[in-house]
Protein backbone atom coordinates (compact mmCIF):
# COMPACT_ATOMS: atom_id res chain seq x y z
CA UNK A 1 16.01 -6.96 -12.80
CA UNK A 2 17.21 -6.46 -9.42
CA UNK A 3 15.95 -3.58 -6.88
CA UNK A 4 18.47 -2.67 -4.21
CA UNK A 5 18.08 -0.88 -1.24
CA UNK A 6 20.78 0.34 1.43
CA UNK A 7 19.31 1.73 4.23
CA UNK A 8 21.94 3.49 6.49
CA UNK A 9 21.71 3.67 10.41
CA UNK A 10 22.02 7.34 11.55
CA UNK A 11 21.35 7.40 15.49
CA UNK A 12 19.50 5.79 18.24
CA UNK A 13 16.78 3.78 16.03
CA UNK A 14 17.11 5.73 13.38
CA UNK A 15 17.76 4.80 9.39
CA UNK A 16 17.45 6.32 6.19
CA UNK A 17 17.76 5.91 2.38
CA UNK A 18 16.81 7.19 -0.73
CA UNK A 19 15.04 5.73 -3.27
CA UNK A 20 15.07 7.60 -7.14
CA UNK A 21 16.13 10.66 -4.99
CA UNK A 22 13.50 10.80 -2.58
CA UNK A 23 14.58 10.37 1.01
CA UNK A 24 12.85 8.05 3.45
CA UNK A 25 13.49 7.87 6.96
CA UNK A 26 12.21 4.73 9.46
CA UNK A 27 12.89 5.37 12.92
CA UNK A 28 10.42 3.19 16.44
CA UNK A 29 7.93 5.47 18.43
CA UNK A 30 9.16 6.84 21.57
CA UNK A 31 7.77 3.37 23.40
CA UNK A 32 10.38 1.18 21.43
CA UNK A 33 13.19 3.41 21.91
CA UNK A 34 13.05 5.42 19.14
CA UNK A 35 12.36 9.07 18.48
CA UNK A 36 9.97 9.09 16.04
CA UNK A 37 11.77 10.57 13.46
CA UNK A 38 10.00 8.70 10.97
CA UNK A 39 7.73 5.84 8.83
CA UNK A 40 7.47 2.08 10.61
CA UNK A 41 8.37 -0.59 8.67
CA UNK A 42 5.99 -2.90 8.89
CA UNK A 43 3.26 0.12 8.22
CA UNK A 44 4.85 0.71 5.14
CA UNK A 45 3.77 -2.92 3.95
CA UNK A 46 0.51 -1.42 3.90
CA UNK A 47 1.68 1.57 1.97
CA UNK A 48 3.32 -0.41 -0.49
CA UNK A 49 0.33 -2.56 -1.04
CA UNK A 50 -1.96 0.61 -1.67
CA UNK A 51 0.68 2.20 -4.03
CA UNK A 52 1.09 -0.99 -6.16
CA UNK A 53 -2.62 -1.17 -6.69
CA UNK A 54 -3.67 2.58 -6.66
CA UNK A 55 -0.93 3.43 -9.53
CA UNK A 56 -2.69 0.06 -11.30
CA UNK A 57 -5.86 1.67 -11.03
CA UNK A 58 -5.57 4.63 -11.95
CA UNK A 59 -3.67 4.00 -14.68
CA UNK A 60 -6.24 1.85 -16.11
CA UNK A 61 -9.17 4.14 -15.65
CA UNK A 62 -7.37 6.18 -17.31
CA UNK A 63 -7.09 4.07 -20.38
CA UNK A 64 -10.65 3.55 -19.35
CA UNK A 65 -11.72 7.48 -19.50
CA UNK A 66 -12.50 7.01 -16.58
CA UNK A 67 -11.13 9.82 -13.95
CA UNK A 68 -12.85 9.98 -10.28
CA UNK A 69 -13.36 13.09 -8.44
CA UNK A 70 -11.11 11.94 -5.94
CA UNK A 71 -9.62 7.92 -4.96
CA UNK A 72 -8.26 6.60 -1.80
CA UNK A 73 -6.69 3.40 -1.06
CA UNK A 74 -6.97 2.77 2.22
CA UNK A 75 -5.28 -0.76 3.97
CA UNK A 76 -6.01 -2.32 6.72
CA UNK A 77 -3.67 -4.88 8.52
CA UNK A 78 -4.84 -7.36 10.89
CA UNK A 79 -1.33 -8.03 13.06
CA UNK A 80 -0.66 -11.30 14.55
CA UNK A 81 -0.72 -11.17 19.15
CA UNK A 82 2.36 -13.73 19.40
CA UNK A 83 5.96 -13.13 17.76
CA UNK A 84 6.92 -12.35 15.36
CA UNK A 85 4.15 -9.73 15.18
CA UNK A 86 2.95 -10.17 11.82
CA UNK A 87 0.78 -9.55 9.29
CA UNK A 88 -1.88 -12.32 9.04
CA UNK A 89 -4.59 -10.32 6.93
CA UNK A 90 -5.20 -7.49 4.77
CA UNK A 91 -8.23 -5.69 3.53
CA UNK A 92 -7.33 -2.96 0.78
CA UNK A 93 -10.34 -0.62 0.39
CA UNK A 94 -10.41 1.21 -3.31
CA UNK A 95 -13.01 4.51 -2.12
CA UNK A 96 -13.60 6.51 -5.50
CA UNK A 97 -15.92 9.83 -5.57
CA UNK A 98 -17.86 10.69 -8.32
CA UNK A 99 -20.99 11.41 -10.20
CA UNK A 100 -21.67 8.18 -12.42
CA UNK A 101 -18.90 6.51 -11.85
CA UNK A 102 -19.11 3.30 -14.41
CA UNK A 103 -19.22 0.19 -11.64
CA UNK A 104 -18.27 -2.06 -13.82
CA UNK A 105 -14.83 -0.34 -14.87
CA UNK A 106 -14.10 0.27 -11.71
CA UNK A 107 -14.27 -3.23 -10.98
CA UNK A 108 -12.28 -4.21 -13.77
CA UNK A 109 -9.48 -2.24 -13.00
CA UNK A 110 -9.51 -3.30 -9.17
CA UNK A 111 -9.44 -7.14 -10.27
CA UNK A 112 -7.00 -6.16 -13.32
CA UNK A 113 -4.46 -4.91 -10.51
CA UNK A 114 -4.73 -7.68 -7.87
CA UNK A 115 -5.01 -10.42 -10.19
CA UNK A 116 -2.08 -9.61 -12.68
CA UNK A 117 -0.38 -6.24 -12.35
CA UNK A 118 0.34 -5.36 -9.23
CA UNK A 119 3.63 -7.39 -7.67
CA UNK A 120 3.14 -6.57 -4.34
CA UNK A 121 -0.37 -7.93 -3.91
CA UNK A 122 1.32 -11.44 -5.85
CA UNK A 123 3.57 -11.67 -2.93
CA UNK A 124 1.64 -11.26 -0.36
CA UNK A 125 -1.53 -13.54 -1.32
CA UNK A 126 1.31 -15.78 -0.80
CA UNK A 127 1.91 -14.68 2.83
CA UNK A 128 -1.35 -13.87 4.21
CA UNK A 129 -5.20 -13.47 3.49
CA UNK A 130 -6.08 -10.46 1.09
CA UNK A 131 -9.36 -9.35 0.93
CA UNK A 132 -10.44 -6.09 -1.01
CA UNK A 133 -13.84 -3.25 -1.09
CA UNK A 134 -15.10 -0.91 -3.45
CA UNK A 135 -16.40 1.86 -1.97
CA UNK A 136 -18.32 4.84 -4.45
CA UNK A 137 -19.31 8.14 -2.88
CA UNK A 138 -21.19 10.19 -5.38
């Protein structure tokens, strides 16, 4: 399986693609030139990270019978000082709300998603320390 992407400069620092019919734009803040029109790429590394794993998740609550109130996946990326300015660390916090949520599936679905499901996670233990939370707000 290959995934291809073509993302297609429109102005200044602007690009954009689609991807399954959903358009994304990526564009610098006003300091860099750009006019922020849009997402950054290296933020969306984060994104992509908490997407892998939250869809993991969920999905295997589910299975579980286990369905939060609410669940945020929130990433935090520690970014290099000297270039190329990059990610060097990354702590993905899995915050779930609700009365008796089971700790134990909870944490079996985290480790089910960073240790075999989720791709993006694989790649980037590769790249950089990853470091994860659980967080439960009744």
């Amino acid at each position: 399986m290959k995934h291809i992407v073509d993302l297609a400069w429109k102005e200044n620092m602007a690009f954009e693609t689609e991807q399954d019919g959903h358009p994304l734009i990526i564009d610098a803040g006003v300091e860099s030139g750009g006019n922020n029109l849009g997402f950054r790429p290296k933020k969306l590394m984060l994104t992509a990270l908490a997407g892998c794993t939250g869809l993991d998740v969920i999905s295997i609550l589910k299975k579980m019978k286990v369905v939060p109130e609410a669940f945020h996946v929130i990433v935090e990326g520690d970014v290099s000082e000297e270039h190329p300015k990059k990610y060097v660390e990354m702590k993905v916090i899995y915050q779930f709300k609700g009365k008796d949520l089971p700790l134990a599936k909870l944490q079996k679905a985290v480790n089910l998603s960073e240790e075999k499901y989720c791709g993006v996670s694989a790649v980037y233990k590769d790249a950089m320390k990853l470091t994860s939370e659980i967080r439960v707000i009744d």
